[in-house]
Protein backbone atom coordinates (compact mmCIF):
# COMPACT_ATOMS: atom_id res chain seq x y z
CA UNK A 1 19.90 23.70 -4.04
CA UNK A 2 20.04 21.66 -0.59
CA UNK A 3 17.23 22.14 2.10
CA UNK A 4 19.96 21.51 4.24
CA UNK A 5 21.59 25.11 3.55
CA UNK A 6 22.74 26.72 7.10
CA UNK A 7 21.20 29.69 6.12
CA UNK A 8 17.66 29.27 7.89
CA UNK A 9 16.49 32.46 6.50
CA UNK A 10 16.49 30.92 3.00
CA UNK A 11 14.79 27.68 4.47
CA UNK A 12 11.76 30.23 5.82
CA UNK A 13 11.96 32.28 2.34
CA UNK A 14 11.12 28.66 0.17
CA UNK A 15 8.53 27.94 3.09
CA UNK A 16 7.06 31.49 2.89
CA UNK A 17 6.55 30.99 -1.02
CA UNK A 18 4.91 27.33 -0.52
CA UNK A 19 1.69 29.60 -0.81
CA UNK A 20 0.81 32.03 -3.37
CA UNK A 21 -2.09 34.56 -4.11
CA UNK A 22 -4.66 35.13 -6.59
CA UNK A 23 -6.32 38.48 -6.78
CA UNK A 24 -8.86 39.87 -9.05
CA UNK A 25 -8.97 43.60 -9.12
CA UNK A 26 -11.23 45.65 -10.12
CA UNK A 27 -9.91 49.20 -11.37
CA UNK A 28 -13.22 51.78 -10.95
CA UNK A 29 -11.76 52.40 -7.44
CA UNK A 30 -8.80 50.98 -7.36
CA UNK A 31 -9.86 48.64 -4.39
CA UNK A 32 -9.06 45.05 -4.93
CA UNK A 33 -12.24 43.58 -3.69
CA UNK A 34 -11.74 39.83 -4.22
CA UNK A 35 -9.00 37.63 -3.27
CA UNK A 36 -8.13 33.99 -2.52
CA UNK A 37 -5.45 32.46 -1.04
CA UNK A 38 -4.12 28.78 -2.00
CA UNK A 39 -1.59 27.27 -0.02
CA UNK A 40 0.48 24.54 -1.75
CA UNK A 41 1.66 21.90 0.71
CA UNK A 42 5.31 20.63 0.82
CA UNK A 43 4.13 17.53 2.82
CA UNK A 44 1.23 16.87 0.25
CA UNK A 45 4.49 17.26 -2.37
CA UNK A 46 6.71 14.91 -0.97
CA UNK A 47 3.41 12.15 -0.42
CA UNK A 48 2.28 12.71 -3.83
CA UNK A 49 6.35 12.05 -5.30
CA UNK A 50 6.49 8.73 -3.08
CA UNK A 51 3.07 7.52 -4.12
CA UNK A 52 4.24 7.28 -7.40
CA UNK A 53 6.52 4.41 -5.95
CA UNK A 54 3.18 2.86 -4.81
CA UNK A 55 2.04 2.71 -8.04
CA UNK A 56 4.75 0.82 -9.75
CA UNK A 57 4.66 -1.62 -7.24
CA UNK A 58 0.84 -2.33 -7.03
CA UNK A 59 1.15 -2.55 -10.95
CA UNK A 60 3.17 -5.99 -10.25
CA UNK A 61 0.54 -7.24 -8.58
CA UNK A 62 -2.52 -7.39 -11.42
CA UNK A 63 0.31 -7.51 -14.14
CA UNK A 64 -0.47 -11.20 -14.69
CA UNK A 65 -4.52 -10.73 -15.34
CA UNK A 66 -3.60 -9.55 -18.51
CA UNK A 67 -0.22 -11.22 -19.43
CA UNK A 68 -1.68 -14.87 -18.68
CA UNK A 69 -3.84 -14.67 -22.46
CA UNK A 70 -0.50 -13.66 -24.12
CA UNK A 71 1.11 -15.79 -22.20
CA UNK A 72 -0.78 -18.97 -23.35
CA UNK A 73 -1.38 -17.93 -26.45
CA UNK A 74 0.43 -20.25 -29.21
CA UNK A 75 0.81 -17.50 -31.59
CA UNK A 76 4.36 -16.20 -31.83
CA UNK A 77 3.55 -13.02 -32.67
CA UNK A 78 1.89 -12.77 -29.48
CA UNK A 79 3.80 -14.76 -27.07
CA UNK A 80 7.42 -14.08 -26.67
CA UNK A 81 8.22 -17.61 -25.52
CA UNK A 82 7.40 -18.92 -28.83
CA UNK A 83 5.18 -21.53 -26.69
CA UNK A 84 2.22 -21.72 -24.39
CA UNK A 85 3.13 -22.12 -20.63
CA UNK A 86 2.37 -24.61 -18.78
CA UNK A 87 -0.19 -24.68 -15.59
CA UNK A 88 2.90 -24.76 -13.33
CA UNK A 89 4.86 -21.98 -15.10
CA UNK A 90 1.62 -20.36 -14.91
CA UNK A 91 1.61 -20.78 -10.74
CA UNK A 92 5.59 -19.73 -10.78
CA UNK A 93 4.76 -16.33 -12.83
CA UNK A 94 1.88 -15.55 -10.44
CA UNK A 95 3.56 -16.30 -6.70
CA UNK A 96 7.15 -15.74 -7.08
CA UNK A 97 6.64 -11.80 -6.35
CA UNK A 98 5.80 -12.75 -3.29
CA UNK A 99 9.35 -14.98 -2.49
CA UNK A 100 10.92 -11.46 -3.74
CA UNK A 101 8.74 -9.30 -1.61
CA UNK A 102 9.41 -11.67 1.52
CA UNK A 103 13.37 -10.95 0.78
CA UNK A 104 12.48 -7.52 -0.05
CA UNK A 105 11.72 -5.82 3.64
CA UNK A 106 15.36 -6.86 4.97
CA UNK A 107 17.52 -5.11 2.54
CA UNK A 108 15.34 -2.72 2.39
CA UNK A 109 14.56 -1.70 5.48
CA UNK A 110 18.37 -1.61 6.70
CA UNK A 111 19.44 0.94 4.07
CA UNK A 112 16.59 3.11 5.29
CA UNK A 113 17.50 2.47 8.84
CA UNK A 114 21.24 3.73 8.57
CA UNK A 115 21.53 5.67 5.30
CA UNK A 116 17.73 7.12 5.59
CA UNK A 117 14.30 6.92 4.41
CA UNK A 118 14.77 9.12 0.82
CA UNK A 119 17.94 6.96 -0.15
CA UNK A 120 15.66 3.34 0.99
CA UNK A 121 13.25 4.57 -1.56
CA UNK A 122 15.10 5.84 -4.48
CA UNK A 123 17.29 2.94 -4.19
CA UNK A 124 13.64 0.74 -4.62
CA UNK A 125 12.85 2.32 -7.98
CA UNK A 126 16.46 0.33 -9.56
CA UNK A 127 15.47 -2.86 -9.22
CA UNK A 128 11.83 -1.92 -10.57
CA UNK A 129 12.95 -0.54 -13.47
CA UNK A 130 14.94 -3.79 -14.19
CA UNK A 131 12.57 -5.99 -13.48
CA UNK A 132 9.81 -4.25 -16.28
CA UNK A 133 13.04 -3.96 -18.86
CA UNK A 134 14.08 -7.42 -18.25
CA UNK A 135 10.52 -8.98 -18.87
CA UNK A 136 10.12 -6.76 -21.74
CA UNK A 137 12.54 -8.25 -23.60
CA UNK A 138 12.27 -11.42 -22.70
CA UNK A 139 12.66 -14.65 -24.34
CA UNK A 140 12.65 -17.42 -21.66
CA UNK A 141 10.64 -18.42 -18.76
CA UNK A 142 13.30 -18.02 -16.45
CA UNK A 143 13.66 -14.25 -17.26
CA UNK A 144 9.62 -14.03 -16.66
CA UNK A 145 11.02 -15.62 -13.38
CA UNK A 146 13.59 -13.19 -12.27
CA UNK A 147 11.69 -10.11 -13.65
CA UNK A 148 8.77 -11.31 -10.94
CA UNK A 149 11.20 -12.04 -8.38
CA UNK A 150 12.78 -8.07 -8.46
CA UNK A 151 10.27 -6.76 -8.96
CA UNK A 152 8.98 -8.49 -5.74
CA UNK A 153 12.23 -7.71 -4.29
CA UNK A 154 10.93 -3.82 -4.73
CA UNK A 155 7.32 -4.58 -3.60
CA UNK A 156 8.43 -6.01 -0.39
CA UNK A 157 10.87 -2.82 -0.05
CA UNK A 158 8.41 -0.41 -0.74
CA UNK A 159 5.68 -1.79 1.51
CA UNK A 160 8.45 -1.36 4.17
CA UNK A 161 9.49 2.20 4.02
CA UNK A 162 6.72 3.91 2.13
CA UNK A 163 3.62 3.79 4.92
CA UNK A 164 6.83 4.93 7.61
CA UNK A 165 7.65 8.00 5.29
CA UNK A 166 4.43 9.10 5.30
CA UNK A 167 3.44 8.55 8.54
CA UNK A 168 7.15 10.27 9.42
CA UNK A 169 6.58 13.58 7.53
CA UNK A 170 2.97 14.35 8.37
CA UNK A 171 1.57 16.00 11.42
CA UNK A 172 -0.40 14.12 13.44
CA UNK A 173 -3.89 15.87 12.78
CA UNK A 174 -3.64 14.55 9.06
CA UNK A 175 -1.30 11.71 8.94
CA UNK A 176 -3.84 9.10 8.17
CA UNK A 177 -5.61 11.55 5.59
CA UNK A 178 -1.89 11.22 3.77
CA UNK A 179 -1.70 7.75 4.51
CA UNK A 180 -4.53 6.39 2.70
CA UNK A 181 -3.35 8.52 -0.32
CA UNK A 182 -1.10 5.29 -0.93
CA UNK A 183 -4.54 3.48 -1.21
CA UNK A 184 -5.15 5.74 -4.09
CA UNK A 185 -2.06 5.25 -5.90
CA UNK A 186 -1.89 1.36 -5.11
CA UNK A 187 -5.78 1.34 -6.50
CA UNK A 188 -4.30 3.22 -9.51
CA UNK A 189 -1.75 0.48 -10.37
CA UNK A 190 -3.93 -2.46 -9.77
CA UNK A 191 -6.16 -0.53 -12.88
CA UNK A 192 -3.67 0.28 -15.21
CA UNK A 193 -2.32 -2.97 -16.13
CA UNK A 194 -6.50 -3.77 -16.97
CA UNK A 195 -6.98 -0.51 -18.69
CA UNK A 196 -3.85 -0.44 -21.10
CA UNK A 197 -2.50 -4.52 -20.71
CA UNK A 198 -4.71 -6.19 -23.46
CA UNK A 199 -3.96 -3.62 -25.85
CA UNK A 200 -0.43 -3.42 -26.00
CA UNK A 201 2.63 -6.40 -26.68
CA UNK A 202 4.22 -8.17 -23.84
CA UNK A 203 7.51 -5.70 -24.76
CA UNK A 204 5.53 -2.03 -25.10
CA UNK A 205 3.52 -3.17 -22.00
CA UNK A 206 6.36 -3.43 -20.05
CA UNK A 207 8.10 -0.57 -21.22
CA UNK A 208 5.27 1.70 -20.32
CA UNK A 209 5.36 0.02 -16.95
CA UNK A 210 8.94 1.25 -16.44
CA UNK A 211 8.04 4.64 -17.01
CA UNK A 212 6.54 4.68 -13.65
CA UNK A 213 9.19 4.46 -11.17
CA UNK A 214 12.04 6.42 -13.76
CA UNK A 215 9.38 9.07 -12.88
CA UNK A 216 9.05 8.49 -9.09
CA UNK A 217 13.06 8.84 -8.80
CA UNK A 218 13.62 12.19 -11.16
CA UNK A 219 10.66 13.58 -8.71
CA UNK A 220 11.62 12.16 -5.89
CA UNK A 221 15.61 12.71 -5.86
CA UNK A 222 14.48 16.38 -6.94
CA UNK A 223 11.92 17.05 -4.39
CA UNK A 224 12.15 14.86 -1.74
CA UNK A 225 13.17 15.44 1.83
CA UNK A 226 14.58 13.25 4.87
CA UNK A 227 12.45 12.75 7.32
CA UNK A 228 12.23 14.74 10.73
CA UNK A 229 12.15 11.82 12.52
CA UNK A 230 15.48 9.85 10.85
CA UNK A 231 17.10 13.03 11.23
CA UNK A 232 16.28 13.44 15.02
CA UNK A 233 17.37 10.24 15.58
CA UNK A 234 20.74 10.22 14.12
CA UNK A 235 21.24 13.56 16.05
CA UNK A 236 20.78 16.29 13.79
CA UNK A 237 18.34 18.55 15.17
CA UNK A 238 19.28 21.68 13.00
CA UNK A 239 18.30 19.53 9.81
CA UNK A 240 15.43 18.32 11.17
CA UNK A 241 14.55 21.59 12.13
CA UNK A 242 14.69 22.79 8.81
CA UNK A 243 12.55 19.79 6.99
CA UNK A 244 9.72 20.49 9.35
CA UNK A 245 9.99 24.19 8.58
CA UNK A 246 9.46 23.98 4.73
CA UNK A 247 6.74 20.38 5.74
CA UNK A 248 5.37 22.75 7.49
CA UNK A 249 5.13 26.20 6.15
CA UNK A 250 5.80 27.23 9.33
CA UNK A 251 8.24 29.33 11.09
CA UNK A 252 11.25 28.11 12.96
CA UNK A 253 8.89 29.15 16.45
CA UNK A 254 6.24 26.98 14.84
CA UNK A 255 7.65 23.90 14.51
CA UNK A 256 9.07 23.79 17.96
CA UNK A 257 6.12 22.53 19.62
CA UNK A 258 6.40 19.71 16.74
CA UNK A 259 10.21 19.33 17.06
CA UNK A 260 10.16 18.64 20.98
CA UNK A 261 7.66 15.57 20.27
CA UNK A 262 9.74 13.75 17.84
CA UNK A 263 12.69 14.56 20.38
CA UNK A 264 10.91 12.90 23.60
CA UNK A 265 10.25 9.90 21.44
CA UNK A 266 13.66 9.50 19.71
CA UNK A 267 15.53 10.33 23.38
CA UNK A 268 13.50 7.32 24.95
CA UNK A 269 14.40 4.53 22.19
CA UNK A 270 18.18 5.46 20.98
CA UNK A 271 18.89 1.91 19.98
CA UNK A 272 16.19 -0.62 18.75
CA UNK A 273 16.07 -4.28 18.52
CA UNK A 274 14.08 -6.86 18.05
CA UNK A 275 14.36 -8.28 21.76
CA UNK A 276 13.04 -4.22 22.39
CA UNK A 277 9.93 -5.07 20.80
CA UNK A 278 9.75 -8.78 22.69
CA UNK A 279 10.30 -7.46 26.00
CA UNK A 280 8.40 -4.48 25.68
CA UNK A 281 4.79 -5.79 26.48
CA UNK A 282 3.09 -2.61 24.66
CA UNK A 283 5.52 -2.93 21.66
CA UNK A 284 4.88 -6.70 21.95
CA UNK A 285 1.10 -6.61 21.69
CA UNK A 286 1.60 -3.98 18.44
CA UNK A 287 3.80 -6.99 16.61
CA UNK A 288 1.03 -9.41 17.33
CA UNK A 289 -1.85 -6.94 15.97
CA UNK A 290 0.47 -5.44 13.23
CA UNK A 291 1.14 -9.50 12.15
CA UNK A 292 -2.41 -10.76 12.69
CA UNK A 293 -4.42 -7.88 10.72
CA UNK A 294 -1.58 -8.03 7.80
CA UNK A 295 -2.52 -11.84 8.14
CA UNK A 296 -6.31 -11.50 8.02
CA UNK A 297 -5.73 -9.22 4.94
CA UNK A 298 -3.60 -11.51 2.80
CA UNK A 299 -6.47 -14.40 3.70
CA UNK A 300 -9.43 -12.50 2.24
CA UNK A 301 -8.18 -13.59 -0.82
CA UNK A 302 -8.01 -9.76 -2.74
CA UNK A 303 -4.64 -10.86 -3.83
CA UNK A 304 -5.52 -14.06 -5.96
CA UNK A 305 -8.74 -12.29 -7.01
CA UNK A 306 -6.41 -9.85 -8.40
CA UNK A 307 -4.18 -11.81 -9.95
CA UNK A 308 -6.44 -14.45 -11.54
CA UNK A 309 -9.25 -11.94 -12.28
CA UNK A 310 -9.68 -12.86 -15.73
CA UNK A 311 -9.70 -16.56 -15.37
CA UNK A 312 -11.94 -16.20 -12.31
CA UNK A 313 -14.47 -14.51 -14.81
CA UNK A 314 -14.15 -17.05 -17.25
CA UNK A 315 -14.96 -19.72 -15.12
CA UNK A 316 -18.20 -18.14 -14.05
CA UNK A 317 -19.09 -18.46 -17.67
CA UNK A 318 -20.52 -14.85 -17.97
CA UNK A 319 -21.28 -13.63 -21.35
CA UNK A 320 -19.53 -10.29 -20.98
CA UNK A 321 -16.23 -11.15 -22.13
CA UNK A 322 -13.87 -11.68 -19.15
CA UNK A 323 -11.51 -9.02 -20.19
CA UNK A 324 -13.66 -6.30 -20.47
CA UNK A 325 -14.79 -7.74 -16.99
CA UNK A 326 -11.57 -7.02 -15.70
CA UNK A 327 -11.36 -3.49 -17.07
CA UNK A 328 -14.99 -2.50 -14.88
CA UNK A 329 -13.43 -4.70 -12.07
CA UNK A 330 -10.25 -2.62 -12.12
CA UNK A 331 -11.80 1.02 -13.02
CA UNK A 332 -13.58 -0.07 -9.59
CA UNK A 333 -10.38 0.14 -7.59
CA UNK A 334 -8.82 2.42 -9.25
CA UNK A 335 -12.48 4.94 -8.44
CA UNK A 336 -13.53 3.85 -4.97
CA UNK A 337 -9.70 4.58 -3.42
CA UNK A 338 -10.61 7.61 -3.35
CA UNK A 339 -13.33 7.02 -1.43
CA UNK A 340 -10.96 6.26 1.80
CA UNK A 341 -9.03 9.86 2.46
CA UNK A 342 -12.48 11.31 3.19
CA UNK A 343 -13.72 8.76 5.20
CA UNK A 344 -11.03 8.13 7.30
CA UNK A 345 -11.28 11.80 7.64
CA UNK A 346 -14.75 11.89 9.50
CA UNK A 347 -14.87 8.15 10.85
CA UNK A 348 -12.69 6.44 13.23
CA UNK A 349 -9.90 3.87 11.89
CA UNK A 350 -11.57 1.23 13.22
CA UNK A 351 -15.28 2.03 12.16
CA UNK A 352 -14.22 2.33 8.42
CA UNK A 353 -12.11 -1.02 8.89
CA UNK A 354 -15.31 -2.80 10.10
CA UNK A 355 -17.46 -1.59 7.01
CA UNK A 356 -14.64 -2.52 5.03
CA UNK A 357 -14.36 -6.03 6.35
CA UNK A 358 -17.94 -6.99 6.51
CA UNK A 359 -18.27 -5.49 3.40
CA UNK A 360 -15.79 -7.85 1.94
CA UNK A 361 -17.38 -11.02 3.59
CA UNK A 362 -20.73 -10.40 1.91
CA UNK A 363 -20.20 -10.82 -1.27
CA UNK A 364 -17.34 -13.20 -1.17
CA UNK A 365 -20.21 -15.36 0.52
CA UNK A 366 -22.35 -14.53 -2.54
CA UNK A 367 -19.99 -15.52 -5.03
CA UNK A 368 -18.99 -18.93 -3.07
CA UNK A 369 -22.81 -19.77 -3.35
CA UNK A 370 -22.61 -18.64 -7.07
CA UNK A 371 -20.53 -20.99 -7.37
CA UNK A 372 -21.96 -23.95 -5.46
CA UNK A 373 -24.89 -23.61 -7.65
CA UNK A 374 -22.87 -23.80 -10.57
CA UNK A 375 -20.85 -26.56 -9.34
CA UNK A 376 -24.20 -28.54 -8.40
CA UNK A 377 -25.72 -28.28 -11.81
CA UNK A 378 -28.65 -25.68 -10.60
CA UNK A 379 -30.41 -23.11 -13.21
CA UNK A 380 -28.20 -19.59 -12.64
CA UNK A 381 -29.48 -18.06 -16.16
CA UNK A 382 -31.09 -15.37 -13.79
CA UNK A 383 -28.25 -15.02 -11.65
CA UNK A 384 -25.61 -14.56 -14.52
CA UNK A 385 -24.92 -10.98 -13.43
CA UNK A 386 -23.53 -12.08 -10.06
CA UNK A 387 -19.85 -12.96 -10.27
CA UNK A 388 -19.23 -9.32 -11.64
CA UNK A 389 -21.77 -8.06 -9.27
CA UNK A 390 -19.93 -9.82 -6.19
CA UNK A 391 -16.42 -9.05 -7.65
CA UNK A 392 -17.38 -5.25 -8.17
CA UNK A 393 -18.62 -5.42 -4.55
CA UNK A 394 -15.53 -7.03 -2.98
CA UNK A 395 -13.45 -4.43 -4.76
CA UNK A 396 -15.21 -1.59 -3.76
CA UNK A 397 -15.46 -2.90 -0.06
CA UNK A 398 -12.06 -3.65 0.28
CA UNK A 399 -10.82 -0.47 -1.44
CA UNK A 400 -12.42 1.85 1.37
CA UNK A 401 -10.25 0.37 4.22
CA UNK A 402 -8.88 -2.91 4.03
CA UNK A 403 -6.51 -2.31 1.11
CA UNK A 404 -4.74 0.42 3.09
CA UNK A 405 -5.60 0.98 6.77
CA UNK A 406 -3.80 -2.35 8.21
CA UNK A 407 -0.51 -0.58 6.82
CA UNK A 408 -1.34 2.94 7.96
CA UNK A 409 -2.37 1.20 12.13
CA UNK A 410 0.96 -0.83 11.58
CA UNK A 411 2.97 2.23 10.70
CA UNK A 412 1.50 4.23 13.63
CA UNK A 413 1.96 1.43 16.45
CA UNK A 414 5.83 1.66 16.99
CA UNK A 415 8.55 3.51 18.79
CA UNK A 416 11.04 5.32 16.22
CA UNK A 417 13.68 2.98 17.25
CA UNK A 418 12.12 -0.47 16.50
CA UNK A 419 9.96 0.98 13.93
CA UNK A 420 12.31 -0.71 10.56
CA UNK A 421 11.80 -3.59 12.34
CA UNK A 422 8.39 -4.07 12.99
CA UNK A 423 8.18 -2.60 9.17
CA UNK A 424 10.21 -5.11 7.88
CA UNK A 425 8.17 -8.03 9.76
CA UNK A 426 4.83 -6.91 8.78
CA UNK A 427 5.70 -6.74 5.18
CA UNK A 428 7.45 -10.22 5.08
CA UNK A 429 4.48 -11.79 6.80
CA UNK A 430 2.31 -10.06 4.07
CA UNK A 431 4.18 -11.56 1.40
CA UNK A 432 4.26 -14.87 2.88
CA UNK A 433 0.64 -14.99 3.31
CA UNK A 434 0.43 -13.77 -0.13
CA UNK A 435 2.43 -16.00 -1.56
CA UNK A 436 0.54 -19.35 -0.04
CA UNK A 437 -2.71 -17.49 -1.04
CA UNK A 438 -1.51 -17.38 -5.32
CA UNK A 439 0.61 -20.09 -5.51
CA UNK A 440 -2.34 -22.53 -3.99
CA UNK A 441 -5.02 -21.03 -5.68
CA UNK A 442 -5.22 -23.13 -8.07
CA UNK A 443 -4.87 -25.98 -5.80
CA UNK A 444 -7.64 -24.66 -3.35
CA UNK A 445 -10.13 -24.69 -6.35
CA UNK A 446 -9.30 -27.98 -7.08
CA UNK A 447 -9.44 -29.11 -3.61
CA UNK A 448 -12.32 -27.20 -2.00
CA UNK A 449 -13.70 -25.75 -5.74
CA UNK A 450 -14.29 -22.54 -6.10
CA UNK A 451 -17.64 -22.42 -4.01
CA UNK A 452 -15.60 -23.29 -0.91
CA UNK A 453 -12.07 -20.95 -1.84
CA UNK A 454 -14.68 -17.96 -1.78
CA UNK A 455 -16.30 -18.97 1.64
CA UNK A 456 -13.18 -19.50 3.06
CA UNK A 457 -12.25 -16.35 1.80
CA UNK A 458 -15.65 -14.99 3.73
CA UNK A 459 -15.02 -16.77 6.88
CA UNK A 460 -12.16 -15.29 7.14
CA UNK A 461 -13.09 -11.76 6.91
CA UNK A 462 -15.60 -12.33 9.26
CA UNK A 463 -12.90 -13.24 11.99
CA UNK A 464 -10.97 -10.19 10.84
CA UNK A 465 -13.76 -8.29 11.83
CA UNK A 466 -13.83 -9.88 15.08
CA UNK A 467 -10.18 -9.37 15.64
CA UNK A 468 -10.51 -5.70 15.28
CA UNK A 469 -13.29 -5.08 17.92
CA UNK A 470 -11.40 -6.95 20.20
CA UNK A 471 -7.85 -5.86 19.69
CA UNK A 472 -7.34 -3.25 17.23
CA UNK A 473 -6.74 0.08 19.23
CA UNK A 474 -8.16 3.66 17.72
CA UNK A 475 -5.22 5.80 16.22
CA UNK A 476 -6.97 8.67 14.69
CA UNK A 477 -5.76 11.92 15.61
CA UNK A 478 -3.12 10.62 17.90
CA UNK A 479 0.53 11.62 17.91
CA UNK A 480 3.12 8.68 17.75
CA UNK A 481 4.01 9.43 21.68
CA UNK A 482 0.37 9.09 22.67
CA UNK A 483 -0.09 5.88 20.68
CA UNK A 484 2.86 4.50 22.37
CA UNK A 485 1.42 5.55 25.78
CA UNK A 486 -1.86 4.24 25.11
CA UNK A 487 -0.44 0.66 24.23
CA UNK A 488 1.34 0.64 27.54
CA UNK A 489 -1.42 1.97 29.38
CA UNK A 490 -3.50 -1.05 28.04
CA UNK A 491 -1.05 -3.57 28.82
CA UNK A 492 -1.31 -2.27 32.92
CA UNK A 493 -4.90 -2.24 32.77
CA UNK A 494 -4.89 -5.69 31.98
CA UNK A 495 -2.24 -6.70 34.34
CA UNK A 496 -3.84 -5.06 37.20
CA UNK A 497 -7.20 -6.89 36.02
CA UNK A 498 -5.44 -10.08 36.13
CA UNK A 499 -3.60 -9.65 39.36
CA UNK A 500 -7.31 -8.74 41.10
């Protein structure tokens, strides 16, 4: 049955019944004398479908902590390949999501800009699905190669489109609560690959893997709505209309308020290009935050940590053996993301960016020193505990904020119109920065050794948090239109400060 039905009594019948009663009676009088009433949220619905989306991608992104042992292993019973790979192989495997997650935004990002944001995302889930079939049964290097690749392909697509479908289908007073669910959900497939990878073959491991975004299209295609704000925008009020009524549980008088907002912002940007955001000065100072805190996230270093987490361990030459060190390491992220819907729920954007930050520069400083001291022949018997100590820490920290909120501000900074775009630039320069960061891990240990990869790693979240105090503007409970008007109202105060 389509949502789209011209019947709009049957839209506010399936609306009406998005909430349901429980009532305990009690017969001596026949008064009922308790009840409680649970409302069931479309929006949360549709969130909860596309997160599952999130977590097939974030999967790709710790699938090598677990795959490298298998991977090197010489035991053909174990490795596929029949071989052990080489360092370089090794580098290839680990960075070449990001060359497919670089590609991934453009392709991406124009299907859901002309044939909508539900069809961007289902069609993201195909090239997943190949991707975890294709390394399952794989044989050669060069499949390992072009499984990482599509799947980075998808990545790079669904870091695009998923943070604007969220922010697109939520009401303002709750839009970053929904946001940071895809913190959750990414947290969740960073874990599972630690929690179920050493355990199972390269081929069942994969196969499992797959499950995950077969699931987010059944859901999805079944569930899942357009959003208000596409629909507006290619001119179809009455549908849009109707989406925000069942979002919404609402009436068609209640979502008028709603539906007259996303008008005045889609009737002042019909067309967008990228010369719209360059000659806009308020849509030109969102690219250069949006870019710069994407930036400063890729160069803390989370990314390499992630996907070298068990050699990382080894190296510190703990006693607890390093996989097991990678399960507590990834149970962390997979635990604390929930830590981030309820504080970005009481605290300000930018205040639970700032703990986040500092939070990560801490004890990346501690584990560069850990490492100096290693490195310099000292006595670190009763230091031991540290690496996993600093690691846990770094997790946690970054889990809380960092992993999640430069994605949600980026999402919230643009007009509809130029919106894709500014999407599909954020997400390449992610996966650029992400890609240097794994592919020259290795070679920044060997250059700088690990003591001074982890305090750049530090210094650079230390800038970050500079950057945000100094340019980051507050988003939290804002509507789209008053973030835009806030960005240009900044850009004249600083004009007229200049011209005096």
């Amino acid at each position: 049955m389509s949502i789209y039905s011209s019947d709009t009594n049957l839209i506010e019948h399936i609306a009406s019944n998005c909430s349901y009663v429980l009532r305990k009676s009690i017969n001596n009088s026949g008064v009922n004398i308790f009840s409680m009433k649970f409302t069931v949220s479309y929006t949360l619905v549709n969130v909860i479908a596309v997160c599952i989306l999130a977590t097939s991608g974030d999967i790709t992104m710790s699938w090598t902590s677990p795959m490298y042992p298998k991977l090197y292993s010489n035991d053909t019973s174990i490795n596929p390949l029949g071989r052990s790979i080489t360092e370089d192989e090794d580098s290839w495997i680990g960075s070449l999501i990001n060359v497919g997650a670089i590609v991934g935004p453009l392709p991406f990002g124009f299907i859901g800009e002309r044939f909508g944001r539900k069809i961007g995302l289902l069609c993201i889930a195909i090239p997943h699905v190949v991707s975890y079939l294709t390394m399952a049964f794989a044989k050669e290097v060069y499949l390992f190669y072009f499984g990482r690749i599509l799947g980075g392909i998808a990545v790079g697509g669904g870091y695009t489109l998923l943070p604007m479908y969220i922010a697109e289908v939520s009401d303002e007073m709750k839009r970053g609560f929904y946001s940071v669910f895809l913190g959750i959900f990414w947290g969740f497939g960073n874990f599972l690959p630690y929690l179920i990878g050493p355990f199972l073959s390269v081929m069942w491991f994969n196969v499992v893997l797959a499950c995950f975004p077969v699931t987010f299209f059944i859901v999805f295609l079944m569930f899942g709505v357009e959003t208000p704000h596409y629909l507006v925008g290619k001119g179809d009020t009455g549908k849009a209309e109707k989406v925000l009524m069942l979002l919404r549980s609402k009436s068609k008088e209640g979502v008028q308020k709603e539906l007259m907002q996303i008008k005045e912002g889609c009737n002042k940007n019909e067309v967008g290009h990228f010369k719209d955001i360059l000659l806009n000065p308020g849509q030109r100072k969102a690219l250069f935050i949006a870019l710069a805190f994407i930036t400063f996230q890729q160069f803390s270093g989370m990314n390499a940590i992630t996907f070298y987490l068990e050699p990382i361990f080894k190296a510190s030459g703990s006693s607890l053996p390093s996989d097991i060190s990678s399960l507590i390491a990834g149970a962390v992220i997979f635990i604390t993301s929930f830590l981030t819907p309820a504080l970005v729920s009481f605290y300000s954007r930018n205040a639970v960016s700032l703990v986040s930050i500092v939070g990560m520069a801490l004890p990346l400083g501690m584990l560069g020193a850990f490492f100096y001291a290693l490195d310099n022949n000292m006595n670190v018997e009763n230091i031991m505990w540290m690496p996993l100590a600093s690691l846990i820490l770094v997790i946690l920290t970054y889990q809380i904020g960092f992993s999640v909120l430069p994605w949600t501000i980026s999402s919230e900074l643009f007009s509809k119109d130029t919106k894709h775009i500014a999407a599909s630039f954020v997400s390449i320069t992610c996966w650029v920065g992400s890609f240097v960061v794994t592919k020259f891990f290795r070679d920044m240990t060997n250059l700088l050794g690990n003591a001074g990869t982890f305090l750049f790693f530090s210094g650079s979240c230390l800038l970050c948090a500079v950057f945000v105090v100094v340019y980051v503007p507050e988003t939290r409970g804002k509507t789209l239109i008053e973030i835009q008007k806030m960005l240009q109202r900044k850009i004249s105060m600083i004009s007229v400060v200049s011209h005096n």
